[in-house]
N, C-alpha and C. Protein backbone atom coordinates (compact mmCIF):
# COMPACT_ATOMS: atom_id res chain seq x y z
N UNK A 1 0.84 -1.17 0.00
CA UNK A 1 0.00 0.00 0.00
C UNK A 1 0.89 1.25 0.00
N UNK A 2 0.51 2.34 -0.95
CA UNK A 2 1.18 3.42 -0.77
C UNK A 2 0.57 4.28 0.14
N UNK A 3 2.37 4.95 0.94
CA UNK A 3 2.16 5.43 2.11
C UNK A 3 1.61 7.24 1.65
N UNK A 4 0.48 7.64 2.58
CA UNK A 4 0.09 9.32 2.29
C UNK A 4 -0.17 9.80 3.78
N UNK A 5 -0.59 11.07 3.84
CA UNK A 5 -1.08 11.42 4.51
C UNK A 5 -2.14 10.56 5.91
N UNK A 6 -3.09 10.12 5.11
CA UNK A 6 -4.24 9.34 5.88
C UNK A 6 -3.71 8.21 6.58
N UNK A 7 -2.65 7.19 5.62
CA UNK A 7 -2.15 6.47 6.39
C UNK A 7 -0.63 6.20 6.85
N UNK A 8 0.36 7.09 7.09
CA UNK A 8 1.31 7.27 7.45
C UNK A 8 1.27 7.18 8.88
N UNK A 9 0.63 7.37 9.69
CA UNK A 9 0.89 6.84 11.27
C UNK A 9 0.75 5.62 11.41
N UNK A 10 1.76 5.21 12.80
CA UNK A 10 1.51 3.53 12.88
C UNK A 10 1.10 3.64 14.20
N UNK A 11 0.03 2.53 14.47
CA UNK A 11 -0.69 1.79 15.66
C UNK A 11 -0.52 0.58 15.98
N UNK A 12 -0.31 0.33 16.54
CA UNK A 12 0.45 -1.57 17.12
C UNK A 12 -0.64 -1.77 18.28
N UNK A 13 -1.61 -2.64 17.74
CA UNK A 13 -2.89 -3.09 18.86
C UNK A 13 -2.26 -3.20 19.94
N UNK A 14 -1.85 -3.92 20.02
CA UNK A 14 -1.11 -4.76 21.43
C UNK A 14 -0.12 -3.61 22.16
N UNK A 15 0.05 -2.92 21.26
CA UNK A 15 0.96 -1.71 22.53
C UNK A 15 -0.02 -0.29 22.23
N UNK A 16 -0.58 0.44 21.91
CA UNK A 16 -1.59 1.23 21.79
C UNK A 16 -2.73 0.97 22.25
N UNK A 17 -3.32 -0.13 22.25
CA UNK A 17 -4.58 -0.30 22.67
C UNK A 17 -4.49 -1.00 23.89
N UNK A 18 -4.33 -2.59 23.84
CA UNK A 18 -4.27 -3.38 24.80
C UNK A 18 -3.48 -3.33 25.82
N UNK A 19 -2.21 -2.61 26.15
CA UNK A 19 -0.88 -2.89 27.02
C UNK A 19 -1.75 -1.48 27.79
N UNK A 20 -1.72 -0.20 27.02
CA UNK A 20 -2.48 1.07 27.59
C UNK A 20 -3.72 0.90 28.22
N UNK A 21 -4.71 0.29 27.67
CA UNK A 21 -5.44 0.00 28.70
C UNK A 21 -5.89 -0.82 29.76
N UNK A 22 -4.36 -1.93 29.23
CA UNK A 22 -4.80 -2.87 30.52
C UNK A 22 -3.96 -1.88 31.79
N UNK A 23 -2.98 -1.31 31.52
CA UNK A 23 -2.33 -0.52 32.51
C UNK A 23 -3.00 0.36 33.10
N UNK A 24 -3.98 0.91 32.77
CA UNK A 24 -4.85 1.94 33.36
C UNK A 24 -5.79 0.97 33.88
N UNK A 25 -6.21 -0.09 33.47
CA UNK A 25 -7.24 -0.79 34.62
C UNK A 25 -6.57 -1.22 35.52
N UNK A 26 -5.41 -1.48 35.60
CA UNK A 26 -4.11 -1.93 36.50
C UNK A 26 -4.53 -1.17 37.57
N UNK A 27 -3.99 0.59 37.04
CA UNK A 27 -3.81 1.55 38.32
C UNK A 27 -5.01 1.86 38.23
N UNK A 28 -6.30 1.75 37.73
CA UNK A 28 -7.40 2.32 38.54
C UNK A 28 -7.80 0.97 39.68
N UNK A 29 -7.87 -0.29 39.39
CA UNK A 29 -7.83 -1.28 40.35
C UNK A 29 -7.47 -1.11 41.81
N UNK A 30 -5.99 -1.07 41.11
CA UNK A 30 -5.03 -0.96 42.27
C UNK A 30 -5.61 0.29 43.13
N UNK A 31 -6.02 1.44 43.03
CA UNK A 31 -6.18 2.84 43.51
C UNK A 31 -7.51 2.02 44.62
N UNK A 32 -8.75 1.42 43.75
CA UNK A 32 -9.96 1.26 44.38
C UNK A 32 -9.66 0.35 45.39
N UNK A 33 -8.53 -0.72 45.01
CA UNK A 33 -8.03 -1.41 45.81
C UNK A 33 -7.94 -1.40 47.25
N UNK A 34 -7.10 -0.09 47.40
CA UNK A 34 -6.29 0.91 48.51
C UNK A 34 -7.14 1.13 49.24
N UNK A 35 -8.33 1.94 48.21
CA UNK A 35 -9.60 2.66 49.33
C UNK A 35 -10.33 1.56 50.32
N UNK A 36 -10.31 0.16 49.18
CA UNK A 36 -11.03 -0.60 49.94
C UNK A 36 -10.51 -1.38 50.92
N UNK A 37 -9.31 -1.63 51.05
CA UNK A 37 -8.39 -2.28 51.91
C UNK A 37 -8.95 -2.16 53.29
N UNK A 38 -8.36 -3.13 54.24
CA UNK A 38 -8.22 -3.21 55.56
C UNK A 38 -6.79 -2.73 56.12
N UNK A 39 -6.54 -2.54 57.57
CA UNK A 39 -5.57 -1.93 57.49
C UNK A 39 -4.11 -3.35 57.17
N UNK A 40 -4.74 -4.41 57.50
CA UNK A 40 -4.04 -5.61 57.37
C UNK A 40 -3.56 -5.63 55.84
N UNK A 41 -4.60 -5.94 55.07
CA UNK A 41 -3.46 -5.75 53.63
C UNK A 41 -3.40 -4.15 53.11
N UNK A 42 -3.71 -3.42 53.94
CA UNK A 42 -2.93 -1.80 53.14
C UNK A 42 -1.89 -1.60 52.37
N UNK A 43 -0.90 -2.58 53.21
CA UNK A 43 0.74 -2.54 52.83
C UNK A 43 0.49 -2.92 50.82
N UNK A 44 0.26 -4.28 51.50
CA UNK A 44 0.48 -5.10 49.83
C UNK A 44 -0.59 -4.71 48.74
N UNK A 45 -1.73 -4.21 49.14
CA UNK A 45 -2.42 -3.00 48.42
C UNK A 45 -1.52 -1.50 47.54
N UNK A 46 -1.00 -1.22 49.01
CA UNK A 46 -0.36 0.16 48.28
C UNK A 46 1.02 -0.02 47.30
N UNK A 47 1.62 -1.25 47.71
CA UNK A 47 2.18 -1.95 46.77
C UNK A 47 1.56 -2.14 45.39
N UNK A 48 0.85 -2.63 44.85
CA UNK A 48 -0.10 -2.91 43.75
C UNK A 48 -0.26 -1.78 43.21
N UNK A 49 -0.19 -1.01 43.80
CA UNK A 49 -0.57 0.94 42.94
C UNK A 49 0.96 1.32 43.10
N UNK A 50 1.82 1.02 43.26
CA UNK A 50 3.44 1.60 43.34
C UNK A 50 3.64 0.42 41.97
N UNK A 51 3.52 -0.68 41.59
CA UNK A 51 3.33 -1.28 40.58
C UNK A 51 2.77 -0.80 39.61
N UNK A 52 1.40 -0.45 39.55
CA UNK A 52 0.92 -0.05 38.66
C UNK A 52 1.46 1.31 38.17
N UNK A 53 2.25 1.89 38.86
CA UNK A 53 2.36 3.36 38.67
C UNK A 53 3.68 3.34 37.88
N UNK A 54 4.47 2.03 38.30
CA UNK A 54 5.87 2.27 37.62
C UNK A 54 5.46 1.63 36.28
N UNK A 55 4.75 0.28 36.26
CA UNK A 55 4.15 -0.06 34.78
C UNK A 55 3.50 1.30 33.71
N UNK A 56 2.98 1.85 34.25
CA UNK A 56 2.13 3.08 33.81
C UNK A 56 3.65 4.17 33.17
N UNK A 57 4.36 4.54 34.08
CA UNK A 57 5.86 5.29 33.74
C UNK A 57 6.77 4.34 32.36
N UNK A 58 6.86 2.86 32.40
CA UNK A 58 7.55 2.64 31.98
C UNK A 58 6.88 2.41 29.90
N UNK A 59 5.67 2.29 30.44
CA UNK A 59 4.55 2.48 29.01
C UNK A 59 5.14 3.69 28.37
N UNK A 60 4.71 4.38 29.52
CA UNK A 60 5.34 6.33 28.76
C UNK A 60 6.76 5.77 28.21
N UNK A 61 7.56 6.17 29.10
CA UNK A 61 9.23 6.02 28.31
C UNK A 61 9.51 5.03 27.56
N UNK A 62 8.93 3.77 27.46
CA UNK A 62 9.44 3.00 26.62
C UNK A 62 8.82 3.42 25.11
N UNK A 63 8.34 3.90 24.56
CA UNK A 63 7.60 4.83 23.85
C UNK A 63 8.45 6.14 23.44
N UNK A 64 8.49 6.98 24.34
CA UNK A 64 9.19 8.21 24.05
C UNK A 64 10.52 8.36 23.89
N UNK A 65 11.35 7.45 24.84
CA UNK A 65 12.87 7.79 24.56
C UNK A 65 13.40 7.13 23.12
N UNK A 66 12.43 6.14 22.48
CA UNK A 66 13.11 5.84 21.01
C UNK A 66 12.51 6.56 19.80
N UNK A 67 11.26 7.06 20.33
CA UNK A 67 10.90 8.25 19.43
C UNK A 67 12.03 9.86 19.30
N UNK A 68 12.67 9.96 20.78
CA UNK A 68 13.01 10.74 20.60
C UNK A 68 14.52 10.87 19.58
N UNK A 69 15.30 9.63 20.00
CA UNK A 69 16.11 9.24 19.29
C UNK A 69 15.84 9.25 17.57
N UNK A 70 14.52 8.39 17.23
CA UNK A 70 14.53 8.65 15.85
C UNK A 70 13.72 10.07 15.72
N UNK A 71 13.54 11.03 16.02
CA UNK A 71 13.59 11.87 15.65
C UNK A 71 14.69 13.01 15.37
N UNK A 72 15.74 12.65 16.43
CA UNK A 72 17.37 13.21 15.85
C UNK A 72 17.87 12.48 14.72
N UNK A 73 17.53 11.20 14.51
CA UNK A 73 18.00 10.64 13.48
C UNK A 73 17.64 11.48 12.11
N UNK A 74 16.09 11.02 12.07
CA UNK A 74 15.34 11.84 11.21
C UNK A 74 15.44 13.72 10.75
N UNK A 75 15.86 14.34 11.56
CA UNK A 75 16.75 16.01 11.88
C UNK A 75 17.99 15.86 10.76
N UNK A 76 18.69 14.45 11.52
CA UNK A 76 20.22 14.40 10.91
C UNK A 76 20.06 14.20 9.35
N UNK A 77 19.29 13.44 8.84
CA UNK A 77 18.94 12.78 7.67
C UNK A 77 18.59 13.61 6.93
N UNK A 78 17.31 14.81 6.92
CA UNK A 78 16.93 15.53 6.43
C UNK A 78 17.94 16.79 6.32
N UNK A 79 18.91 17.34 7.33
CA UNK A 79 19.48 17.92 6.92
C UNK A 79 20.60 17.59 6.08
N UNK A 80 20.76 16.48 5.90
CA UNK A 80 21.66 15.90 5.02
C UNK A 80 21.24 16.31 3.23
N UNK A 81 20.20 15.66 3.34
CA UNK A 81 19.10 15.37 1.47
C UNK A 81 19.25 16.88 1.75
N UNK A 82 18.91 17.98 2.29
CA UNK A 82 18.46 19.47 1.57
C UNK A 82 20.04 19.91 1.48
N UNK A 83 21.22 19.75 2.54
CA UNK A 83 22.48 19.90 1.74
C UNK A 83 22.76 19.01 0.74
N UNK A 84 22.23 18.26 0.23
CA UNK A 84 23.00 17.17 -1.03
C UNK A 84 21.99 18.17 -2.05
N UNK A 85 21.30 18.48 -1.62
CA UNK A 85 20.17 18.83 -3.01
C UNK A 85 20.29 20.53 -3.06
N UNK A 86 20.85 21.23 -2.06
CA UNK A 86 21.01 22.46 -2.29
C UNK A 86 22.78 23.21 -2.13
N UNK A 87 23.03 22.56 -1.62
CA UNK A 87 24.75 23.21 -1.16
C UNK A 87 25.02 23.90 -0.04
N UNK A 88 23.66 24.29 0.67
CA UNK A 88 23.52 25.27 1.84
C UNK A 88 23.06 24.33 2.75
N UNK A 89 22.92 24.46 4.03
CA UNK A 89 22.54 24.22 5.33
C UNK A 89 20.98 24.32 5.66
N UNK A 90 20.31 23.71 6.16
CA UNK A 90 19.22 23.90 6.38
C UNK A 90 19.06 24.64 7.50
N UNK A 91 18.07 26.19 7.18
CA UNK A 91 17.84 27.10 8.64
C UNK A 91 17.83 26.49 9.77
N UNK A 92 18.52 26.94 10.67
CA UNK A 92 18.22 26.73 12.32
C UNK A 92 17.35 27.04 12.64
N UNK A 93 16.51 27.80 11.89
CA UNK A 93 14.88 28.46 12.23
C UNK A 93 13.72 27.40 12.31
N UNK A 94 14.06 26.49 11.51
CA UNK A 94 13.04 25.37 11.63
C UNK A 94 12.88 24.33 12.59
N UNK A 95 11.91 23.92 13.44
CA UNK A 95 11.71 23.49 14.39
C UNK A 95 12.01 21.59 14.11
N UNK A 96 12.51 20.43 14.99
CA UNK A 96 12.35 19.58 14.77
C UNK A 96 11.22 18.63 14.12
N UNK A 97 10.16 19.39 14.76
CA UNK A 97 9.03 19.21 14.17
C UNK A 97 8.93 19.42 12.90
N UNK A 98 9.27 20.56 12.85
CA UNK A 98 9.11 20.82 11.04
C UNK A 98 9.79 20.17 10.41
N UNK A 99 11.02 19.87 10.43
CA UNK A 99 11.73 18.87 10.02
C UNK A 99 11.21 17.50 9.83
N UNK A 100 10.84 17.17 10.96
CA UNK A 100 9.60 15.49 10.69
C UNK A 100 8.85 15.78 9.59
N UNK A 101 7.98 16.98 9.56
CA UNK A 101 7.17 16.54 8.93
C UNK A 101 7.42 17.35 7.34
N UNK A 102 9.05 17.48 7.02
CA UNK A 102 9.41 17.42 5.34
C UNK A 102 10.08 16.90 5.05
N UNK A 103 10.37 15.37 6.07
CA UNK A 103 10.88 14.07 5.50
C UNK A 103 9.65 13.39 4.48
N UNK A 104 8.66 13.43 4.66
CA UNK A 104 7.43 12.77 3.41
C UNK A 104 7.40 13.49 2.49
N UNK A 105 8.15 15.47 1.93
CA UNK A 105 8.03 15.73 0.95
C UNK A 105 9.41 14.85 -0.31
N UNK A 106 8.77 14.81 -1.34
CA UNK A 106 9.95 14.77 -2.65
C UNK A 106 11.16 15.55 -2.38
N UNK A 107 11.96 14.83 -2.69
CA UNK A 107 13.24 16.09 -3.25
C UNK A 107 12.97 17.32 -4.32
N UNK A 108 12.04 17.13 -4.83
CA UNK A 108 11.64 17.95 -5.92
C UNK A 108 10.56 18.85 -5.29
N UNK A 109 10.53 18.94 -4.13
CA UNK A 109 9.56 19.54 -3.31
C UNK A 109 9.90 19.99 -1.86
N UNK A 110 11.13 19.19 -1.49
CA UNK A 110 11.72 19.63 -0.04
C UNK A 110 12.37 21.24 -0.21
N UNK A 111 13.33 21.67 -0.74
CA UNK A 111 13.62 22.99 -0.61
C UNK A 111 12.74 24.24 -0.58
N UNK A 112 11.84 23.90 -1.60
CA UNK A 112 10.55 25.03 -1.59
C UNK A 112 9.45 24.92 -0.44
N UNK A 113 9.83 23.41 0.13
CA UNK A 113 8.72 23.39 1.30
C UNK A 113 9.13 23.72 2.72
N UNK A 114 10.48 23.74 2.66
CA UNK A 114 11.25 23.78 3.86
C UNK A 114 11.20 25.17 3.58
N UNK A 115 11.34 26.37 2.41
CA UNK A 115 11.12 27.92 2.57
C UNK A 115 10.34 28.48 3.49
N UNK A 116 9.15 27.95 2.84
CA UNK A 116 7.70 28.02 3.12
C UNK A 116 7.21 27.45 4.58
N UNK A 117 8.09 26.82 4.81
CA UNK A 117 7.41 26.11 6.42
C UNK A 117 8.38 27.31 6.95
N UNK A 118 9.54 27.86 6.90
CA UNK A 118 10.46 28.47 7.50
C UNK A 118 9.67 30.32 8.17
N UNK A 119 9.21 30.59 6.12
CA UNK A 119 8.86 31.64 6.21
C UNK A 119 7.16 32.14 6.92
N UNK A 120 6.73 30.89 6.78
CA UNK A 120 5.06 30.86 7.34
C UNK A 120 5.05 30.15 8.86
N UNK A 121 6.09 29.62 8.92
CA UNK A 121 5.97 29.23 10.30
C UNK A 121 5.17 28.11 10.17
N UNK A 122 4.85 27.33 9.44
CA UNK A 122 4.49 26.14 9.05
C UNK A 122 4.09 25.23 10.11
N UNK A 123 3.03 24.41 10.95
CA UNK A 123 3.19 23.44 11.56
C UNK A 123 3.34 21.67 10.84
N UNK A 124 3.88 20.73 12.03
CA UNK A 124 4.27 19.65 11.09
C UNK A 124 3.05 19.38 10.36
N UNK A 125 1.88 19.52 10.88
CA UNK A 125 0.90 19.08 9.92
C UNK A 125 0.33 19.79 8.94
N UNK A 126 0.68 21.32 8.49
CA UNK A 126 0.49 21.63 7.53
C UNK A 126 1.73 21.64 6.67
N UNK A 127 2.93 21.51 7.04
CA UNK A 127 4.09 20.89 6.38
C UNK A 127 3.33 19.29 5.52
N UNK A 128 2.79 18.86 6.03
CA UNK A 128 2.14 17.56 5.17
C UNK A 128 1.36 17.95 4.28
N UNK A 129 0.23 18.34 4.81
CA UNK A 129 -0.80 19.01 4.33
C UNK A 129 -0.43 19.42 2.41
N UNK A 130 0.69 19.99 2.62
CA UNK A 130 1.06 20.88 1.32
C UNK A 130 1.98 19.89 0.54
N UNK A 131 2.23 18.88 0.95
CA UNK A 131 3.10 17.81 0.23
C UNK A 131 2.04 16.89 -0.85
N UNK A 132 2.49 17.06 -2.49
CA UNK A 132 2.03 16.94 -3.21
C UNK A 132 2.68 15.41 -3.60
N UNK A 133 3.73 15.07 -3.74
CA UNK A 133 4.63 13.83 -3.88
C UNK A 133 4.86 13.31 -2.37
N UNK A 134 3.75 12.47 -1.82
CA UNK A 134 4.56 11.43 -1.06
C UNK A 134 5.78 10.86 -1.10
N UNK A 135 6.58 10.86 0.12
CA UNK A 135 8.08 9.76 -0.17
C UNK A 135 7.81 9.55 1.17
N UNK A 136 7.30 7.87 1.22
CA UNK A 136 7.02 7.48 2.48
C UNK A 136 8.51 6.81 3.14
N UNK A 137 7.97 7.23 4.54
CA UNK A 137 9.21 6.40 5.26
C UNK A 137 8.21 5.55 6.13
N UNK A 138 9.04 4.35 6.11
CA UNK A 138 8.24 2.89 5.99
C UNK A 138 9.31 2.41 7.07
N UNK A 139 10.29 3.37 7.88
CA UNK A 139 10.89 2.52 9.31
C UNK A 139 10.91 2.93 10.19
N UNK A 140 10.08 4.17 10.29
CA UNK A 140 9.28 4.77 11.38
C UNK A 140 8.38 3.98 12.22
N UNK A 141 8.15 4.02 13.46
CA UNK A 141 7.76 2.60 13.85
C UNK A 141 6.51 3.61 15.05
């Protein structure tokens, strides 16, 4: 399938849907748990929500710290293609974000779009928005 706009984001059931909300029934459990406790199992109750809370933390970061990584990747890469394709440097004015989102334009379309996101202040999603030639990246995860 060719990659566009509509379907260029990825969703992984099992970690978007199922892992997220079993973790939140985790810590809402665990929370009602607590309230309902005796003072006898309080302990291993409040345990169960110190569990749930680090499961809940580690959902977040395991998620974000390799996004954040491929998104320097993705920075590095793109400023690479607009120096191979122009001879100049790509503005420091442009936000990482913006950068993400004129890795899906063409080469035949990145310099004039990277102007234009620069000079309009562009967000990543109207940086897409205006991309006429898809060039999907397919190891974005």
């Amino acid at each position: 399938m060719e990659q566009n706009l509509k379907n260029h984001s990825r969703w992984v059931l099992g970690y978007h849907l199922v892992l997220s909300v079993a973790t939140i029934a985790l810590l809402i459990g665990s929370i009602i748990n607590v309230v309902n406790s005796t003072k006898e199992n309080l302990y291993s109750a409040t345990l169960l929500v110190l569990v749930a809370v680090i499961l809940l933390l580690m959902f977040v970061f395991i998620r974000t710290f390799p996004l954040k990584t491929q998104d320097r990747a993705i920075r590095a890469e793109e400023k690479l293609r607009y120096f191979i394709l122009t001879g100049k440097a790509l503005s420091s004015k442009l936000t990482t974000r913006q950068i993400i989102g004129l890795r899906f334009a063409s080469d035949e379309e990145l310099v004039a779009l990277a102007d234009k996101a620069e000079k309009e202040n562009l967000s990543e999603k109207a940086i897409k928005l205006e991309i006429k030639n898809w060039k999907a990246d397919n190891y974005r995860v």
